[in-house]
Protein backbone atom coordinates (compact mmCIF):
# COMPACT_ATOMS: atom_id res chain seq x y z
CA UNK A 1 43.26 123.41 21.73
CA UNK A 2 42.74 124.50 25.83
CA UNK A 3 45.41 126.38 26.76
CA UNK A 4 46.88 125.28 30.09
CA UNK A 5 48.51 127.89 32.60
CA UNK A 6 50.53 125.90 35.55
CA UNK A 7 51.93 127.45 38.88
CA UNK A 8 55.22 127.74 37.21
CA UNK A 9 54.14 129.78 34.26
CA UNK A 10 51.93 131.76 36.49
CA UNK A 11 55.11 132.80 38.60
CA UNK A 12 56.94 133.40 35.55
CA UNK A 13 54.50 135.94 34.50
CA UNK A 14 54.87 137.16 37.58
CA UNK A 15 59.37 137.49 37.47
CA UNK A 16 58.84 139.26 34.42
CA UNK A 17 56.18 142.02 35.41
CA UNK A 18 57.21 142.36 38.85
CA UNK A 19 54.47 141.88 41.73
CA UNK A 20 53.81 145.19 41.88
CA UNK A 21 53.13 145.68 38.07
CA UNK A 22 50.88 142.44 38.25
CA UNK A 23 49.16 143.27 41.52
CA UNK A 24 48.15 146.75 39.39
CA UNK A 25 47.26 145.12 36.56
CA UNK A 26 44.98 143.28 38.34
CA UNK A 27 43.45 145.56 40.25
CA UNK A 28 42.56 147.44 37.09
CA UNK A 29 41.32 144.80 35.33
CA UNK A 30 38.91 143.65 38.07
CA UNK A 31 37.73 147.38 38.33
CA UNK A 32 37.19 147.39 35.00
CA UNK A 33 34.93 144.57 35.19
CA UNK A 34 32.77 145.67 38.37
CA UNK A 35 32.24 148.78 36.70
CA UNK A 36 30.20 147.03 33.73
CA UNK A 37 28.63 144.56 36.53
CA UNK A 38 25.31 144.58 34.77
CA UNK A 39 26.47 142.85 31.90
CA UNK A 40 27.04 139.09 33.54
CA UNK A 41 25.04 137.07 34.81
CA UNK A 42 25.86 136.44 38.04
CA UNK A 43 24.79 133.29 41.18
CA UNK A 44 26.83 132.86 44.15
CA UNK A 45 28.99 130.18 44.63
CA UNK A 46 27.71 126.65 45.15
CA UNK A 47 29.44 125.05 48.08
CA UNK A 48 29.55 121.49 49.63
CA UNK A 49 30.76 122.01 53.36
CA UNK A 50 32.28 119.33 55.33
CA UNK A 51 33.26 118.93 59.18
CA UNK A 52 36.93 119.34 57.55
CA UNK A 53 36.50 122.28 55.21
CA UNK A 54 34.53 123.33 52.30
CA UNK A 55 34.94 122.79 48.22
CA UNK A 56 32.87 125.50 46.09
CA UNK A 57 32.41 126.42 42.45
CA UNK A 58 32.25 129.37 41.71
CA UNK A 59 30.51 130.59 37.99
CA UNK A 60 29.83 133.89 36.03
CA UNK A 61 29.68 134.74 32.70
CA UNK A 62 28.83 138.28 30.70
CA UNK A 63 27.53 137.56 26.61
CA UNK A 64 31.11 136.68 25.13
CA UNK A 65 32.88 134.61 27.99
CA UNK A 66 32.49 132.02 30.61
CA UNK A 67 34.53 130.82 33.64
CA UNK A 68 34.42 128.96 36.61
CA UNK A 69 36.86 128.34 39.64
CA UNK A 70 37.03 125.14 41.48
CA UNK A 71 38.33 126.23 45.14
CA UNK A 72 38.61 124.46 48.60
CA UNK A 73 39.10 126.02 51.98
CA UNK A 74 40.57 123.42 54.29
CA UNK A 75 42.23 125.21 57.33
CA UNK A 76 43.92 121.99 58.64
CA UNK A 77 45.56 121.24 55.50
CA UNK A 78 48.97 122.08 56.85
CA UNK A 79 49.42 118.66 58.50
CA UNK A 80 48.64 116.59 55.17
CA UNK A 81 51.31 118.99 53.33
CA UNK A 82 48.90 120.79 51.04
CA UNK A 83 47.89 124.33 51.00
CA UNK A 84 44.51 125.41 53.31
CA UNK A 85 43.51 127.29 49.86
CA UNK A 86 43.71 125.05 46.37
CA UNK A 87 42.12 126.44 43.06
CA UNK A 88 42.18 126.06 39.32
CA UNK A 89 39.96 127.55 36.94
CA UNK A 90 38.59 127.49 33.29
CA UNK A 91 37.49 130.70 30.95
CA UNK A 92 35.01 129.64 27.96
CA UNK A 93 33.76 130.86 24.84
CA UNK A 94 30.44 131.77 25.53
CA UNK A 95 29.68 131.12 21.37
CA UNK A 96 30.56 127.62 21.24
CA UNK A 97 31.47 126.81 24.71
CA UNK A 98 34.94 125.52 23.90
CA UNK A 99 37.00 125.50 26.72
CA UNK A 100 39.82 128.25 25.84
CA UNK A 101 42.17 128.19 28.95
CA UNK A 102 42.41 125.99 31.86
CA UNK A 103 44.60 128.09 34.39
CA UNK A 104 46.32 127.08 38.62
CA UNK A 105 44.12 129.95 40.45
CA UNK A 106 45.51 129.13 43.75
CA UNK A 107 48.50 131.25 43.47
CA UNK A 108 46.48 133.78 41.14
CA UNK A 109 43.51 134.24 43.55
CA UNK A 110 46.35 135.38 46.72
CA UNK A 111 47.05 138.04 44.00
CA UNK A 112 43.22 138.84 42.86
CA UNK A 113 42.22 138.73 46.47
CA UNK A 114 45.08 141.07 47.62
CA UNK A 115 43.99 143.48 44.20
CA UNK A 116 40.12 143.35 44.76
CA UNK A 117 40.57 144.54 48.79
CA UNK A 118 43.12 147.25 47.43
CA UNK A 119 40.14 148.20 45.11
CA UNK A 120 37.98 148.87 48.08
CA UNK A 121 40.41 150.54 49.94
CA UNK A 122 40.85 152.76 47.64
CA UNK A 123 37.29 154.11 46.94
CA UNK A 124 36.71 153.67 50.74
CA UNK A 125 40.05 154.68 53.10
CA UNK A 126 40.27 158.07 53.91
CA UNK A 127 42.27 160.48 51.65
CA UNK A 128 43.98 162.71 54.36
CA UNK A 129 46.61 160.78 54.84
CA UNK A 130 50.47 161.25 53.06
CA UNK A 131 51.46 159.01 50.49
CA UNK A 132 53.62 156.05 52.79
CA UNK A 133 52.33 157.60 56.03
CA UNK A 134 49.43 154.93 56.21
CA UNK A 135 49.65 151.99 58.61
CA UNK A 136 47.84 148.91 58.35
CA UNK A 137 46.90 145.93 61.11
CA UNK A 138 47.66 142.79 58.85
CA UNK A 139 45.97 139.79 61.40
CA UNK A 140 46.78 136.53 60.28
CA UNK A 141 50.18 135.88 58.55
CA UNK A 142 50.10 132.97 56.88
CA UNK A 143 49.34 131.92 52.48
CA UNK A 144 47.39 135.13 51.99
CA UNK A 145 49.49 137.88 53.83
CA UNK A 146 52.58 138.75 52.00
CA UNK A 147 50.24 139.11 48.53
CA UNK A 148 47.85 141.50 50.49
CA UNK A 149 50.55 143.46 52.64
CA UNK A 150 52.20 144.18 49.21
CA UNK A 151 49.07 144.92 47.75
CA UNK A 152 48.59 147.79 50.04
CA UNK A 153 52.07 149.10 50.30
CA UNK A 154 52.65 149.20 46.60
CA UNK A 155 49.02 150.31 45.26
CA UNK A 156 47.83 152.49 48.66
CA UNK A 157 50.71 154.17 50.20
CA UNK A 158 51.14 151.88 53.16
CA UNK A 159 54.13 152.61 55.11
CA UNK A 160 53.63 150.74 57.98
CA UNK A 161 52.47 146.93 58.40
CA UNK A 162 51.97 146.03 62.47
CA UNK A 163 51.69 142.42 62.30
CA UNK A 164 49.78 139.78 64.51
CA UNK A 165 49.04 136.06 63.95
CA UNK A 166 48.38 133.52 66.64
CA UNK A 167 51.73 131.56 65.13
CA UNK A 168 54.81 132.61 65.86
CA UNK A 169 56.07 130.89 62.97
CA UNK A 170 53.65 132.30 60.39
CA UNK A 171 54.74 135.87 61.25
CA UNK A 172 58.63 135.07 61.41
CA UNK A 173 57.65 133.94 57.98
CA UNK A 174 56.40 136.90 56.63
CA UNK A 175 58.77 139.47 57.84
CA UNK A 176 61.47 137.34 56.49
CA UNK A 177 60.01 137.65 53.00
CA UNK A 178 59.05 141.18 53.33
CA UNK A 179 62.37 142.41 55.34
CA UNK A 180 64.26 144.70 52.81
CA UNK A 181 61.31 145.81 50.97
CA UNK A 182 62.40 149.81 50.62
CA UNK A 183 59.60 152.38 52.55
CA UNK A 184 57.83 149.29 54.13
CA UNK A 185 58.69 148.96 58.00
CA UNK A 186 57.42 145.93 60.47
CA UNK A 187 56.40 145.55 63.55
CA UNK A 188 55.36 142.23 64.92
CA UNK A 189 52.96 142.69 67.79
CA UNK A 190 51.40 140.89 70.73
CA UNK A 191 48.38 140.55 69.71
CA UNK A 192 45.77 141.88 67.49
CA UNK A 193 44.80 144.62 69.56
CA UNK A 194 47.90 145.72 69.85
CA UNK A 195 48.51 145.69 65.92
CA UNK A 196 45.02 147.27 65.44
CA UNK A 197 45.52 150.52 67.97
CA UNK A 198 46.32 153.43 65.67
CA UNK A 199 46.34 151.78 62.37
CA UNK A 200 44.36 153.82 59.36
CA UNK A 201 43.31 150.09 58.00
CA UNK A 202 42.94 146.70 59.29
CA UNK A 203 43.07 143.36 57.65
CA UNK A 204 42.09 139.97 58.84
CA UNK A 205 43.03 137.31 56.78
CA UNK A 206 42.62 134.03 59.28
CA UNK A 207 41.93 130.70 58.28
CA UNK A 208 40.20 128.70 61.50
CA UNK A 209 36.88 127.75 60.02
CA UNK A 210 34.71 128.87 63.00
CA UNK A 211 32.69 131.70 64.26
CA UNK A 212 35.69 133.92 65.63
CA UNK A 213 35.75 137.65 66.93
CA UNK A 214 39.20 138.86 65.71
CA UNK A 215 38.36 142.42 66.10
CA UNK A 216 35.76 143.57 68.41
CA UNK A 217 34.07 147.30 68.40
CA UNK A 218 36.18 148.30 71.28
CA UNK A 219 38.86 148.34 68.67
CA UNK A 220 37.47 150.70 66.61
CA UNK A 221 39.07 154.16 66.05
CA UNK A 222 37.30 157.00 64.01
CA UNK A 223 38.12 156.55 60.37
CA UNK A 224 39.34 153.18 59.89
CA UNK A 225 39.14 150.98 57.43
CA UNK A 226 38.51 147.13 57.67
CA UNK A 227 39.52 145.07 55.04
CA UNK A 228 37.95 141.72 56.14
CA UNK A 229 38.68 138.72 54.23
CA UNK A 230 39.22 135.46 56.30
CA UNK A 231 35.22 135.24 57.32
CA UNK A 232 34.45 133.64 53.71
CA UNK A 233 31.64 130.87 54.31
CA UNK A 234 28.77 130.05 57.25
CA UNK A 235 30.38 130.00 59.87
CA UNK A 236 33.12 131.39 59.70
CA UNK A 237 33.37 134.89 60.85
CA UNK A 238 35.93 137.20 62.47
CA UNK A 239 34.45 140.66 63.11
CA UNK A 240 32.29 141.01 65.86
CA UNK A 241 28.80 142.03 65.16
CA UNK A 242 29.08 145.50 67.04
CA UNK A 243 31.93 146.11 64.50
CA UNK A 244 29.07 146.21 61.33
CA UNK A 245 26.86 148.20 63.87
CA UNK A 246 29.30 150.50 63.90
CA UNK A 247 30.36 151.11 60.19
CA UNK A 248 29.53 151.54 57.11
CA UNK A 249 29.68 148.30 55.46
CA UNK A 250 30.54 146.94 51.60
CA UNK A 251 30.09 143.57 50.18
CA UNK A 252 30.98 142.19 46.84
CA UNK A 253 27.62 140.37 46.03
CA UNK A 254 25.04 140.76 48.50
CA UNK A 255 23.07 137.32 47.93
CA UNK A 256 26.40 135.50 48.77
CA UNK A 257 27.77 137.94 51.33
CA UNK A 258 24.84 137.60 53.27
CA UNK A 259 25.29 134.15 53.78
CA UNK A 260 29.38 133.65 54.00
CA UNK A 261 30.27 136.95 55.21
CA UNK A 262 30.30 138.37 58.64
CA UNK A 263 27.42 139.97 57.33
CA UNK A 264 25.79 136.36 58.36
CA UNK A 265 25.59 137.40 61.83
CA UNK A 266 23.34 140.36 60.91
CA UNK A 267 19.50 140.46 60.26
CA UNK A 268 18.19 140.65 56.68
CA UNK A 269 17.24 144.01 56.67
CA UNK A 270 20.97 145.10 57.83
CA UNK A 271 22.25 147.69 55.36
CA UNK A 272 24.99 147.09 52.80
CA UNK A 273 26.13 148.41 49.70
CA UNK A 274 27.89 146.76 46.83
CA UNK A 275 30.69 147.99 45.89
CA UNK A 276 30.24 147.99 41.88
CA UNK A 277 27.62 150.99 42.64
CA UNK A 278 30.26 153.26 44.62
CA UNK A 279 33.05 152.33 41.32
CA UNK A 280 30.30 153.54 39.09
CA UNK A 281 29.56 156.59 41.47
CA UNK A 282 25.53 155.39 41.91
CA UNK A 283 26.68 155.07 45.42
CA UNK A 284 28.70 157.22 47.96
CA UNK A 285 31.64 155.50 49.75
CA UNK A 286 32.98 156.92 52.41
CA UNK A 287 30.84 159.95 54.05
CA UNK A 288 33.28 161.32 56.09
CA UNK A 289 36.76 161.14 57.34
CA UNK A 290 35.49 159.93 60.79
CA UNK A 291 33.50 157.12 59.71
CA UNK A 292 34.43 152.98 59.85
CA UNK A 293 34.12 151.62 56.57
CA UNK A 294 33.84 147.32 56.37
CA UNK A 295 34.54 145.47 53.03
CA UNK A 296 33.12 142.25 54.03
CA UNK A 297 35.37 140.27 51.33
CA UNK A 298 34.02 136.76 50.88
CA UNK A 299 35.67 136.85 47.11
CA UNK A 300 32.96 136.49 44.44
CA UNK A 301 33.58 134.46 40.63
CA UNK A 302 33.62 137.82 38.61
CA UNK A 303 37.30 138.52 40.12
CA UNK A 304 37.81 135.19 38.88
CA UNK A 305 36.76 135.66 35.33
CA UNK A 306 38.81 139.30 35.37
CA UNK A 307 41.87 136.89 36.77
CA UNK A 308 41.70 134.49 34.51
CA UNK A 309 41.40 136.72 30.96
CA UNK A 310 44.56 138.78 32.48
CA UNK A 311 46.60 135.75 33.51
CA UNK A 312 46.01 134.43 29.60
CA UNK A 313 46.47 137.68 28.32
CA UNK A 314 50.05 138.09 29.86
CA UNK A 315 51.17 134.46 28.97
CA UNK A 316 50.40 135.12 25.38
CA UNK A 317 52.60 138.48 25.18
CA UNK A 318 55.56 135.94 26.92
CA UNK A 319 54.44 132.66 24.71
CA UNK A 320 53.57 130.62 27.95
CA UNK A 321 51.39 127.77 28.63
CA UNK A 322 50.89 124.38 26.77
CA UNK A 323 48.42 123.53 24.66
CA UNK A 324 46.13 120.65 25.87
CA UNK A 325 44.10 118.43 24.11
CA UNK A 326 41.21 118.61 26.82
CA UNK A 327 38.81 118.27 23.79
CA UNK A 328 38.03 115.81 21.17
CA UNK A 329 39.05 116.56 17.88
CA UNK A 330 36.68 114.88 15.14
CA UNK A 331 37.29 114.82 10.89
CA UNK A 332 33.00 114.11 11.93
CA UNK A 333 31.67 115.69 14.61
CA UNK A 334 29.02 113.00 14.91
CA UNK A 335 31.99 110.18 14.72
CA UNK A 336 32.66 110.16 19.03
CA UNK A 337 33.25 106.90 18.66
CA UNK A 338 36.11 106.69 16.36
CA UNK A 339 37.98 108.70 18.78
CA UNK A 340 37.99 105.07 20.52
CA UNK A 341 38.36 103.47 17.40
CA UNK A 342 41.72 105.41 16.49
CA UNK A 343 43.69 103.47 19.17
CA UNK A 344 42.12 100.76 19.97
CA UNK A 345 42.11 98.30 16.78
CA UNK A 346 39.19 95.70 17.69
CA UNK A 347 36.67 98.56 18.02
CA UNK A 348 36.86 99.72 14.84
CA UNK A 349 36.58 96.17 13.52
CA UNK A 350 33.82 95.86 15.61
């Protein structure tokens, strides 16, 4: 039997961890599994684009399991009452290729995405600064923000979130689900310069599938941090290109980065580094405490796989999800056809 994970058990996994306990979790786990990136066997994401949005798979696999996540971007969603971001997902015995847990991944992959760009932060931000004394730029407020600005205040020290979205409503939003969160204080700014000037780290997390410039180099302050995660397929960007000029710049999978990222605005021979090499120390972060570091976040199917396997792993030690028959079960396993048979009395006289 498939076991099947639904946005309910996934958020009661989450009441009985805590967010920050899960967030953690997940963060190791996905380190975990970038640090033994060799092992799968890796494609980027296939994706059928639209004038309304995009729908993508999005496969990996190392020699024991398999998974996949179904995911759609569709930034005017709002006005048909569904979510921008939708995802489920399925992890596989590689063996037999039995189908072991279908899981939601649309509430899962806010908290993967928020984990993986706390996982760059932290072999990337500088280390001068005073546990809680960071402050962080969080530009765009809406599905993704709370799970990324708790992220970062829970796992990284930050103190300070100046917020900015181009809705009013979004922001209200989010500092009424974040007021009262102890050593985390708010300010809701005019706009993003405003919320980027001083801050030790910036993320963007907008939704507007076009080619944007959210942050522009005259932003820039010596030893920043950018955490950019809203520019996630062609085009669809939101640092300007004198940004990457600028900084040092990390990407998750290069072949895919290059064409969803920001990095798409850059010629082939622009210089990145994954970010697997600096967690397994064949590549230096951050050079010096004056640099500008970019993780050009598009979100890549291993953080997926590393989601999925810690998502079933925690509903087993609380006996959550249902079993679903998603498979056949045959007394012959060359008998399909009584499967039709069984319920359906003319067949089987037939």
């Amino acid at each position: 039997m498939t076991t099947l994970l639904t946005p309910t058990d996934i958020a009661r996994i989450v009441a009985a961890h805590g967010l920050p306990a899960v967030l953690r979790r997940m963060e190791e786990a996905i380190t975990a599994d970038f640090r033994r990136w060799p092992e799968f066997d890796k494609v980027a994401r296939v994706a059928a684009h639209s004038k309304t949005g995009v729908i993508e798979l999005m496969p990996v696999a190392d020699a024991d399991q398999y998974s996949f996540k179904y995911v759609n971007g569709h930034p005017g969603n709002a006005r048909h009452g569904l979510p921008t971001v939708m995802a489920f997902g399925v992890l596989a015995d590689v063996a037999t290729g039995a189908p072991l847990l279908l899981s939601e991944l649309t509430i899962t992959t806010a908290i993967r995405t928020a984990a993986t760009s706390v996982m760059a932060a932290r072999a990337l931000v500088r280390q001068d600064t005073r546990p809680g004394g960071r402050t962080m730029a969080l530009i765009g407020n809406g599905a993704q923000s709370e799970f990324q600005a708790l992220a970062f205040h829970h796992g990284l020290g930050v103190g300070t979130l100046r917020l900015f979205d181009t809705d009013a409503a979004a922001t209200a939003k989010l500092v009424r689900h974040l007021r009262g969160v102890p050593g985390l204080k708010l300010q809701v700014c005019n706009s993003t310069a405003e919320a980027v000037r001083g801050a030790d780290i910036v993320t963007t997390v907008t939704a507007d599938k076009r080619n944007a410039v959210i942050v522009d180099a005259s932003m820039l302050e010596p030893g920043m941090h950018l955490n950019a995660v809203g520019g996630d397929c062609p085009g669809k960007t939101e640092l300007a290109a004198g940004v990457l000029h600028a900084a040092n710049v990390f990407v998750e999978y290069e072949p895919q980065t290059r064409v969803e990222g920001d990095l798409q605005q850059m010629p082939a021979d622009f210089a990145v580094t994954e970010l697997w090499r600096v967690l397994t120390g064949q590549a230096p972060g951050r050079r010096s405490q004056a640099e500008v570091t970019v993780f050009d976040s598009v979100g890549f199917a291993l953080e997926d796989y590393s989601a999925l396997r810690l998502m079933g792993a925690l509903a087993a030690e609380l006996g959550l999800g249902e079993p679903l028959a998603l498979i056949p079960r045959l007394a012959d396993t060359k008998d399909l056809y009584a499967q039709l048979a069984a319920v359906q009395p003319a067949l089987r006289a037939a």
